[in-house]
C-alpha atoms as a PDB file:
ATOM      1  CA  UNK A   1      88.169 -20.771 -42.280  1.00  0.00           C
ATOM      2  CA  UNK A   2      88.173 -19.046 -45.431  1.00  0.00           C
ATOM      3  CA  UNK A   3      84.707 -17.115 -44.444  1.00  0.00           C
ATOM      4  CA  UNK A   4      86.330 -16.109 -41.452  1.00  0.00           C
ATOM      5  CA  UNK A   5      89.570 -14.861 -42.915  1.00  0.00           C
ATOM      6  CA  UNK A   6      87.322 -12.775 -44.982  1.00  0.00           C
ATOM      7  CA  UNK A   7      85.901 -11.098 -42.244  1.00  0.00           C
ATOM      8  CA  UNK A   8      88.810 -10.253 -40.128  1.00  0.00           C
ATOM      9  CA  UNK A   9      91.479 -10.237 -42.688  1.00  0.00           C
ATOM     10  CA  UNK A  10      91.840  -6.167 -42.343  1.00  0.00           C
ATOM     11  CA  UNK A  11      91.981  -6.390 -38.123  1.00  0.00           C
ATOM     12  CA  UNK A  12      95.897  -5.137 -37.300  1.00  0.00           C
ATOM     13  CA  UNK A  13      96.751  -8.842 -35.610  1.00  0.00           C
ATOM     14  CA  UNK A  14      95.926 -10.769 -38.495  1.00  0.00           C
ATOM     15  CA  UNK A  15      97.383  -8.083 -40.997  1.00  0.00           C
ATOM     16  CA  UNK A  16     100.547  -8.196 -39.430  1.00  0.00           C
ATOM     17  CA  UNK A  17     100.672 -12.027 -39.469  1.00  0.00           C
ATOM     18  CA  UNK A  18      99.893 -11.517 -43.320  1.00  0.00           C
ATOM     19  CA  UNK A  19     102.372  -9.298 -43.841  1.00  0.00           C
ATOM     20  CA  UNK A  20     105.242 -11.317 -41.263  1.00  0.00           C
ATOM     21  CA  UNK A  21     103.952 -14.950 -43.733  1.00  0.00           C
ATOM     22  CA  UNK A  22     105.272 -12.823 -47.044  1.00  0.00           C
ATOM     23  CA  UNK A  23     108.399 -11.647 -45.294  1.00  0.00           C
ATOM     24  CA  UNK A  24     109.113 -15.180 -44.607  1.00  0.00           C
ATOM     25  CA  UNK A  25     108.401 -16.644 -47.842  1.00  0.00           C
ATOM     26  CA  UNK A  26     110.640 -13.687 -49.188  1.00  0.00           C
ATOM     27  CA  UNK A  27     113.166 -14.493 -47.096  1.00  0.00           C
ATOM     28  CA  UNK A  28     113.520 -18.007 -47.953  1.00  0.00           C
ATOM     29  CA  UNK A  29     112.217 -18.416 -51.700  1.00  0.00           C
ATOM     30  CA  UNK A  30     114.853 -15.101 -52.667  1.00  0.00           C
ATOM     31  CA  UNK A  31     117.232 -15.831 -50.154  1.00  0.00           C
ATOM     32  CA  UNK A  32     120.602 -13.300 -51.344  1.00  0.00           C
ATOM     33  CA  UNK A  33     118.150 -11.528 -53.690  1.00  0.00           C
ATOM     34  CA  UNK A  34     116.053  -9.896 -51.132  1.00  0.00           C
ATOM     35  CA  UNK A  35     117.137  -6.215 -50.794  1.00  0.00           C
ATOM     36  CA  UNK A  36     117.592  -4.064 -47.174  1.00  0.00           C
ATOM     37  CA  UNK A  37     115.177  -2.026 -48.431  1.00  0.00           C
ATOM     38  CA  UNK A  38     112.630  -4.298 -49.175  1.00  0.00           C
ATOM     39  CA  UNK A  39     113.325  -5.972 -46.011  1.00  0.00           C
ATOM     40  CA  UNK A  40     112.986  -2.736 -44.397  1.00  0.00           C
ATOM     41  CA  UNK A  41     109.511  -2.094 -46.156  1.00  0.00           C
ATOM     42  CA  UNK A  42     108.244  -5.419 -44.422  1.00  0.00           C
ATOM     43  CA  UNK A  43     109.355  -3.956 -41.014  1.00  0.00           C
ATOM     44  CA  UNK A  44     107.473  -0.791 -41.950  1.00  0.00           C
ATOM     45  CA  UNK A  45     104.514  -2.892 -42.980  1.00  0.00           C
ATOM     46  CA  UNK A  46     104.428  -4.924 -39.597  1.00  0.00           C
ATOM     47  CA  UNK A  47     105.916  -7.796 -40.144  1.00  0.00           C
ATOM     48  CA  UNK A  48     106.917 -10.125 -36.405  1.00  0.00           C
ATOM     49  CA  UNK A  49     109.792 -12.009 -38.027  1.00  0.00           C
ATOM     50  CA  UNK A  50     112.932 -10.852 -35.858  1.00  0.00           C
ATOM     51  CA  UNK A  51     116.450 -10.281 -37.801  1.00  0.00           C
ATOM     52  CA  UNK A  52     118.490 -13.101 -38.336  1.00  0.00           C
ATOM     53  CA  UNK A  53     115.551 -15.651 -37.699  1.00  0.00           C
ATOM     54  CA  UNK A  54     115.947 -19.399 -39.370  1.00  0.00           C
ATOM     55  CA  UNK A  55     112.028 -19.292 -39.798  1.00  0.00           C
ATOM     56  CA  UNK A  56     111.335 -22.500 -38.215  1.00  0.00           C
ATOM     57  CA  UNK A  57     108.731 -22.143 -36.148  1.00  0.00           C
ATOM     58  CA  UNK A  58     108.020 -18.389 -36.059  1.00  0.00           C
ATOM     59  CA  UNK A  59     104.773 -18.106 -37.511  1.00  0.00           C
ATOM     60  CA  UNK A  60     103.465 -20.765 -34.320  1.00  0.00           C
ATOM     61  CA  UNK A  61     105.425 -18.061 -32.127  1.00  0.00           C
ATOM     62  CA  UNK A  62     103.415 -15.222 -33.452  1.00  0.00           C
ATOM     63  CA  UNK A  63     100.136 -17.466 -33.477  1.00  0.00           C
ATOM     64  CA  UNK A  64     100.371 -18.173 -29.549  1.00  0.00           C
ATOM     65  CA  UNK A  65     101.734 -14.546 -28.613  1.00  0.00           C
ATOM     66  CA  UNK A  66      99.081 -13.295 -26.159  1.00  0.00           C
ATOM     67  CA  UNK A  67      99.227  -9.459 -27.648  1.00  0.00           C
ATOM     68  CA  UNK A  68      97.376 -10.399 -30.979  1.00  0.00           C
ATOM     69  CA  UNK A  69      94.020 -10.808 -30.214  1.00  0.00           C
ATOM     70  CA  UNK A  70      91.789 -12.943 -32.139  1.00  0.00           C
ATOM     71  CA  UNK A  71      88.075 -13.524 -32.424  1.00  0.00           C
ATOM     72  CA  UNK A  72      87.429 -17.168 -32.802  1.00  0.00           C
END
């Protein structure tokens, strides 16, 4: 797994999902302390997570959507 992230970490599906995982763990380990504009900077980024999201389950939503393509 870890070879394979490696390889394919810099394809834009598996960026994105990078980028949506640290949005998420923003969102719930600073909770009030997490800033517009940082939130903002995630969107710009590419982060999936939609507004107002509880987080449950949204990383399995963005593993099974059909427009990310993967290799493996």
């Amino acid at each position: 797994m870890h070879s394979w992230f490696n390889r394919n970490d810099t394809l834009p599906g598996i960026d994105s999902i990078t980028t949506t995982g640290k949005h998420l763990f923003a969102l719930l380990a600073l909770k009030e302390q997490l800033t517009e504009e940082r939130i903002k900077k995630f969107y710009e980024m590419g982060s999936l997570l939609q507004k107002n999201t509880n987080g449950m389950g949204v990383m399995k939503s963005i593993l099974m959507d059909n427009k990310i393509k993967f290799n493996f």
